[in-house]
C-alpha atoms as a PDB file:
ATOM      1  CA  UNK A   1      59.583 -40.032  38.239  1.00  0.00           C
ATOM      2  CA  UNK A   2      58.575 -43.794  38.499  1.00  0.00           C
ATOM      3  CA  UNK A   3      56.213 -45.493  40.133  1.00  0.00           C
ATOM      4  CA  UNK A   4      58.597 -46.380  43.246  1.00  0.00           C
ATOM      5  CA  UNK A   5      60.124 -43.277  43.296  1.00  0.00           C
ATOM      6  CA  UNK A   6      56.591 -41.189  43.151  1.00  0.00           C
ATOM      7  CA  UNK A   7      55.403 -43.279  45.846  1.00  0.00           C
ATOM      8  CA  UNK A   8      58.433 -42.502  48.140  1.00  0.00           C
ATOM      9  CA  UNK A   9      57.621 -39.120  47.424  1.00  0.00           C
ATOM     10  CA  UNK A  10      54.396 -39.799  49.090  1.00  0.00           C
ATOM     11  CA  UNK A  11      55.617 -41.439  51.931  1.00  0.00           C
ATOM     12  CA  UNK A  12      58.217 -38.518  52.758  1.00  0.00           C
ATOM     13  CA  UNK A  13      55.258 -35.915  52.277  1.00  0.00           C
ATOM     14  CA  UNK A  14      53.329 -38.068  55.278  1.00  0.00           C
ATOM     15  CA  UNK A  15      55.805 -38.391  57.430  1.00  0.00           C
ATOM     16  CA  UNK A  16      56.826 -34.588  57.144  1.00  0.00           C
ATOM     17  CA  UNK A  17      52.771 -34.218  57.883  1.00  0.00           C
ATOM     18  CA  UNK A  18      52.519 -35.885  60.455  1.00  0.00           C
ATOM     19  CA  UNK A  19      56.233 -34.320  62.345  1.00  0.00           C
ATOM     20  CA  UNK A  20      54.642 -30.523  61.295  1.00  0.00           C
ATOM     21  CA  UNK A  21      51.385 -31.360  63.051  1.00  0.00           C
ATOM     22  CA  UNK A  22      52.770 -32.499  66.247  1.00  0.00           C
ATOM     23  CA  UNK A  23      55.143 -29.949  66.578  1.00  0.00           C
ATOM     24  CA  UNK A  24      52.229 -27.426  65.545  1.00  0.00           C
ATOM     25  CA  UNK A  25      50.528 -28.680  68.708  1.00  0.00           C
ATOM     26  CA  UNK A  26      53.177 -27.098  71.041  1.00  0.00           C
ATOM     27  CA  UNK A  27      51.930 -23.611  69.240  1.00  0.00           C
ATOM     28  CA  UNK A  28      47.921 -24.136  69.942  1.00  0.00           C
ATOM     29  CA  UNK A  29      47.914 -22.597  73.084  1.00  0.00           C
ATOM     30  CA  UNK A  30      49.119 -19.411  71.691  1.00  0.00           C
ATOM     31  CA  UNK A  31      46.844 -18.597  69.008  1.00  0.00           C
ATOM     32  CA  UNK A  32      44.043 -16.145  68.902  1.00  0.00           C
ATOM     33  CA  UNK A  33      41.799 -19.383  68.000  1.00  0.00           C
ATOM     34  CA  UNK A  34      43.055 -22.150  69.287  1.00  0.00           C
ATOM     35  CA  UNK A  35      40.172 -24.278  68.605  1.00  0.00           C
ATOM     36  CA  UNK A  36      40.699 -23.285  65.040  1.00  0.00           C
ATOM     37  CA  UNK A  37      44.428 -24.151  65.430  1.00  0.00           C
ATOM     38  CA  UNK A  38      43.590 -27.679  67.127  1.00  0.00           C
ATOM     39  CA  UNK A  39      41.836 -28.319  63.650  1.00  0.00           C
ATOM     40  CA  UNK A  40      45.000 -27.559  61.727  1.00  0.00           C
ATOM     41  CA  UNK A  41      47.100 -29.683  64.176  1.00  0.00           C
ATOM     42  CA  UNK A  42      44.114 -32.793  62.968  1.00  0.00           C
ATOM     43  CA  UNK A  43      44.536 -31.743  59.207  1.00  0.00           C
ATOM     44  CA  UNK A  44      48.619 -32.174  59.691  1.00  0.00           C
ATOM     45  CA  UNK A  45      48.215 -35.393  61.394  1.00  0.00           C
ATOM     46  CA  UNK A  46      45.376 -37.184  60.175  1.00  0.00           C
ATOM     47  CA  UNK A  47      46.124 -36.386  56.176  1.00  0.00           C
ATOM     48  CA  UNK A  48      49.872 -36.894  57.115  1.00  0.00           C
ATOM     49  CA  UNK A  49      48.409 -40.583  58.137  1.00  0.00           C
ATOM     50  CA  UNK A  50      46.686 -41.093  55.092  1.00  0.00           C
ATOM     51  CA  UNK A  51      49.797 -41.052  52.601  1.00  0.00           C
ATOM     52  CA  UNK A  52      52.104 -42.676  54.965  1.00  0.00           C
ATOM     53  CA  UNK A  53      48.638 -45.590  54.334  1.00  0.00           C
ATOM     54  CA  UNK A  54      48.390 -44.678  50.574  1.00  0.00           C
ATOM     55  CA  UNK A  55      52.162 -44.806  49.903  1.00  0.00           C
ATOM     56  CA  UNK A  56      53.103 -48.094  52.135  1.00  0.00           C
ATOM     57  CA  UNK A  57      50.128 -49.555  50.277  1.00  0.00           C
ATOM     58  CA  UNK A  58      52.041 -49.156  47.171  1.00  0.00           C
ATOM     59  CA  UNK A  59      55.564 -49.560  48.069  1.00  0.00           C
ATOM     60  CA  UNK A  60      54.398 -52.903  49.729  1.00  0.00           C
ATOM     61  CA  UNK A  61      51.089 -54.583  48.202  1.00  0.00           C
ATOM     62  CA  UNK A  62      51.284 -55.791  44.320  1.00  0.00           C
ATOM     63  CA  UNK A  63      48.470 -52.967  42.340  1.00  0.00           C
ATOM     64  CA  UNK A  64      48.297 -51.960  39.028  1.00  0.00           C
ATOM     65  CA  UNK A  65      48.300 -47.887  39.880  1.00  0.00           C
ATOM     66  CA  UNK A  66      50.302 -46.176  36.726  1.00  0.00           C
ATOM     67  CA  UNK A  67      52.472 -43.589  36.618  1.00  0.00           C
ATOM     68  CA  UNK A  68      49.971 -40.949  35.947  1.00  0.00           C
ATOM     69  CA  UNK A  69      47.926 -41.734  39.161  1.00  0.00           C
ATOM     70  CA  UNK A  70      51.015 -41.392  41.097  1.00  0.00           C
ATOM     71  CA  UNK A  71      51.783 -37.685  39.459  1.00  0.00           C
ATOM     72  CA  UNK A  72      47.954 -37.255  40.494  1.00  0.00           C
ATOM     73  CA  UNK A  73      48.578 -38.224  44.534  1.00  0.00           C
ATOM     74  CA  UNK A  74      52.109 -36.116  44.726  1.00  0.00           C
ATOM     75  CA  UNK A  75      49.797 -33.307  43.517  1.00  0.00           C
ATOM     76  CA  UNK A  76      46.993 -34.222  45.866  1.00  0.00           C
ATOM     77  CA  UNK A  77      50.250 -34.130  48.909  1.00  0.00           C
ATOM     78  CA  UNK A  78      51.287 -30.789  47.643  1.00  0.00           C
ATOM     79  CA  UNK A  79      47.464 -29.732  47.563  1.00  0.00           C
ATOM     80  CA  UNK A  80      47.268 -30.972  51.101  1.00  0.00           C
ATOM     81  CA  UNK A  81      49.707 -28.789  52.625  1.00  0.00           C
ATOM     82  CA  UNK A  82      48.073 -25.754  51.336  1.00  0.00           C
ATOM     83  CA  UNK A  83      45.304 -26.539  52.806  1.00  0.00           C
ATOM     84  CA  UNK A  84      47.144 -27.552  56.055  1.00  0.00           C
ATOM     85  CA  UNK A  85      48.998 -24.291  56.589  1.00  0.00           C
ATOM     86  CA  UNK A  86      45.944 -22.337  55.430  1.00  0.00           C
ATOM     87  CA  UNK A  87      44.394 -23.767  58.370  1.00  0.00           C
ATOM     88  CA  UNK A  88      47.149 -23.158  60.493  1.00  0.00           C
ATOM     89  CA  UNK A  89      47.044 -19.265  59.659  1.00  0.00           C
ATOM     90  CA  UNK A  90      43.397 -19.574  59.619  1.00  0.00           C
ATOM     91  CA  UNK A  91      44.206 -20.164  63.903  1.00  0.00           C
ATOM     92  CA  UNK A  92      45.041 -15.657  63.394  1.00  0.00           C
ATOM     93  CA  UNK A  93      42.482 -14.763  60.860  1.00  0.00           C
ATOM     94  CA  UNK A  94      39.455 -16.239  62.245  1.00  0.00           C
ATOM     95  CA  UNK A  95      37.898 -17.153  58.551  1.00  0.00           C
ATOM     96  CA  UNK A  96      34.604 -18.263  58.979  1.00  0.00           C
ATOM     97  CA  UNK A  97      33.016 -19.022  55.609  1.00  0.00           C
ATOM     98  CA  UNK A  98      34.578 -22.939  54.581  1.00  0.00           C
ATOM     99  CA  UNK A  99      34.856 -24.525  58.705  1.00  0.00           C
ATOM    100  CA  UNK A 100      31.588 -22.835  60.377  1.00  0.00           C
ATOM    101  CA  UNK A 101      31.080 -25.364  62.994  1.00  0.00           C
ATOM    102  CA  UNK A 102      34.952 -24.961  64.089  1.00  0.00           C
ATOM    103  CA  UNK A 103      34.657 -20.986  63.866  1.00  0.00           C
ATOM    104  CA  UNK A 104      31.936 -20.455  65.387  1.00  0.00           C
ATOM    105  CA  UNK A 105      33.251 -22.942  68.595  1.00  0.00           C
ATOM    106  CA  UNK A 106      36.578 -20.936  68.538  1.00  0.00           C
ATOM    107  CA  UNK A 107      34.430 -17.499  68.809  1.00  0.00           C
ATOM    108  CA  UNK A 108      36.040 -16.863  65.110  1.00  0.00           C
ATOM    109  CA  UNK A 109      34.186 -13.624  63.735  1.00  0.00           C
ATOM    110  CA  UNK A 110      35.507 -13.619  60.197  1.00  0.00           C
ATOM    111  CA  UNK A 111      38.275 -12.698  58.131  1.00  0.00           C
ATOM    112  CA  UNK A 112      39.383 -10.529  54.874  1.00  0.00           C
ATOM    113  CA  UNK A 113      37.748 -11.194  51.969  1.00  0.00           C
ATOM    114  CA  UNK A 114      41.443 -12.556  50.613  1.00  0.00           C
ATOM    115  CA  UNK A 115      41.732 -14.657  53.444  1.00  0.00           C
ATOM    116  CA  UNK A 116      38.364 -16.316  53.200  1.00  0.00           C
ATOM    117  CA  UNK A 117      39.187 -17.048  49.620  1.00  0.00           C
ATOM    118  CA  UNK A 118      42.729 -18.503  50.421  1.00  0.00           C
ATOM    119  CA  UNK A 119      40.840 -21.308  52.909  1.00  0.00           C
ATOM    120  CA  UNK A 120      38.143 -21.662  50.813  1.00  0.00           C
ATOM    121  CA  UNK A 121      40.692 -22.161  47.758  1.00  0.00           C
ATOM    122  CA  UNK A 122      42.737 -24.490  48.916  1.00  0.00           C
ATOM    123  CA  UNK A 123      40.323 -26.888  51.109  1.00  0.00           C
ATOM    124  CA  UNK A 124      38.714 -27.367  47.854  1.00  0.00           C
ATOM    125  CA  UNK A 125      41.927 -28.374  45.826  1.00  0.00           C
ATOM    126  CA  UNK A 126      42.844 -30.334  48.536  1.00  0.00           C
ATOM    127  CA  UNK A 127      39.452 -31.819  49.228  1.00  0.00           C
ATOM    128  CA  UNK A 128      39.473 -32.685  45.578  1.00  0.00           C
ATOM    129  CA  UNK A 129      42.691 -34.042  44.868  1.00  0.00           C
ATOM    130  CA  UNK A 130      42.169 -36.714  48.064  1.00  0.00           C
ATOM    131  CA  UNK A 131      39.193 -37.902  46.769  1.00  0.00           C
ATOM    132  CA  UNK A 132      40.296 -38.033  43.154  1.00  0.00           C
ATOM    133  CA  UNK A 133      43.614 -39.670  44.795  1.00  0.00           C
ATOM    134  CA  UNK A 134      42.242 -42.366  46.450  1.00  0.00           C
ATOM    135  CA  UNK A 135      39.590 -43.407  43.795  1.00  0.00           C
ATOM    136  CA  UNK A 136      42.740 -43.778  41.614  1.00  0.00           C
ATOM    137  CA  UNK A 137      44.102 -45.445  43.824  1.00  0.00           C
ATOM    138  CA  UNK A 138      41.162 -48.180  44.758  1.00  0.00           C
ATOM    139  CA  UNK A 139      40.901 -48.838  40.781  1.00  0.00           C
ATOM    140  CA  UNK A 140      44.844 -49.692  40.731  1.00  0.00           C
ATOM    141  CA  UNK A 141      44.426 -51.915  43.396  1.00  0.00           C
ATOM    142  CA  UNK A 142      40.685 -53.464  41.880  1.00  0.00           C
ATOM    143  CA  UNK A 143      42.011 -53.748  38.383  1.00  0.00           C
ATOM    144  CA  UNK A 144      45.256 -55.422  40.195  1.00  0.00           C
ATOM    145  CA  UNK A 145      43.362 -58.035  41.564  1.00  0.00           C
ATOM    146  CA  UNK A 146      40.423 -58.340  38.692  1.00  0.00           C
ATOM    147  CA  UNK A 147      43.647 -58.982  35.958  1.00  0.00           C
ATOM    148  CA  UNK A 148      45.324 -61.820  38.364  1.00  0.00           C
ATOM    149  CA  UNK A 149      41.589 -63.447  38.755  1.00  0.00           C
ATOM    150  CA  UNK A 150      41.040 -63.029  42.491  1.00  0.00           C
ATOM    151  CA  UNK A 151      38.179 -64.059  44.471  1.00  0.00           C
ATOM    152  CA  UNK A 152      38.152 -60.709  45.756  1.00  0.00           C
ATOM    153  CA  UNK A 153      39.283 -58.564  42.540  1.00  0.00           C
END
């Protein structure tokens, strides 16, 4: 994988985001926790958003982001999807333990122990691998402009 290719990669995983979420909101209405599904349908969109942003950033915008911070963000996209569909089945099981505010609105009363681990598990990864994407990313960018001797580097 290069750099170009990797960040392609990115760009397809947003755009595939983005299509699963808004064809997940035809199927809110018919879940046993729809406010708990409306959530999912946000995760889909909003984190499909975010690497159509990261990846046009760096298909477009001169940075300094190597090879092994690109394997980091398709990882963090994988990551993301997990956590995505977790949600999504999360709209059935009713976990309560990692989104209280949302379960408790959608009248959620808990799930299996499994199934509270598998949302727990995976908003973590996910919620790890974003943040540890986009700090990679902001350095490539920084050191970009710091090593050209920008104003603003």
């Amino acid at each position: 994988m290069s750099v170009h290719s990797g960040s392609r990669q990115i760009l397809i995983h947003g755009m595939v985001l983005v299509l699963v979420g808004l064809v997940w909101g035809l199927v809110i209405p018919v879940t046993p926790h729809a406010r708990l599904a409306l959530g999912a349908h946000i995760q889909f969109v909003t984190n499909g958003m975010l690497f159509i942003v990261l990846a046009t950033a760096l298909l477009s915008l001169p940075h300094s982001v190597g090879l092994k911070s690109i394997w980091v963000m398709v990882v963090a996209a994988w990551l993301t999807w997990a956590m995505a569909i977790s949600e999504a089945a999360n709209s059935w099981w009713g976990t309560t333990q990692m989104l209280p505010i949302a379960a408790s609105q959608a009248g959620a009363a808990g799930g299996e122990p499994w199934q509270e681990l598998v949302v727990k598990l995976t908003h973590i990864g996910a919620g790890l691998g974003l943040i540890i994407a986009w700090f990679l990313l902001v350095v490539g960018f920084w050191k970009h402009g710091a090593s050209k001797g920008t104003a603003d580097g």
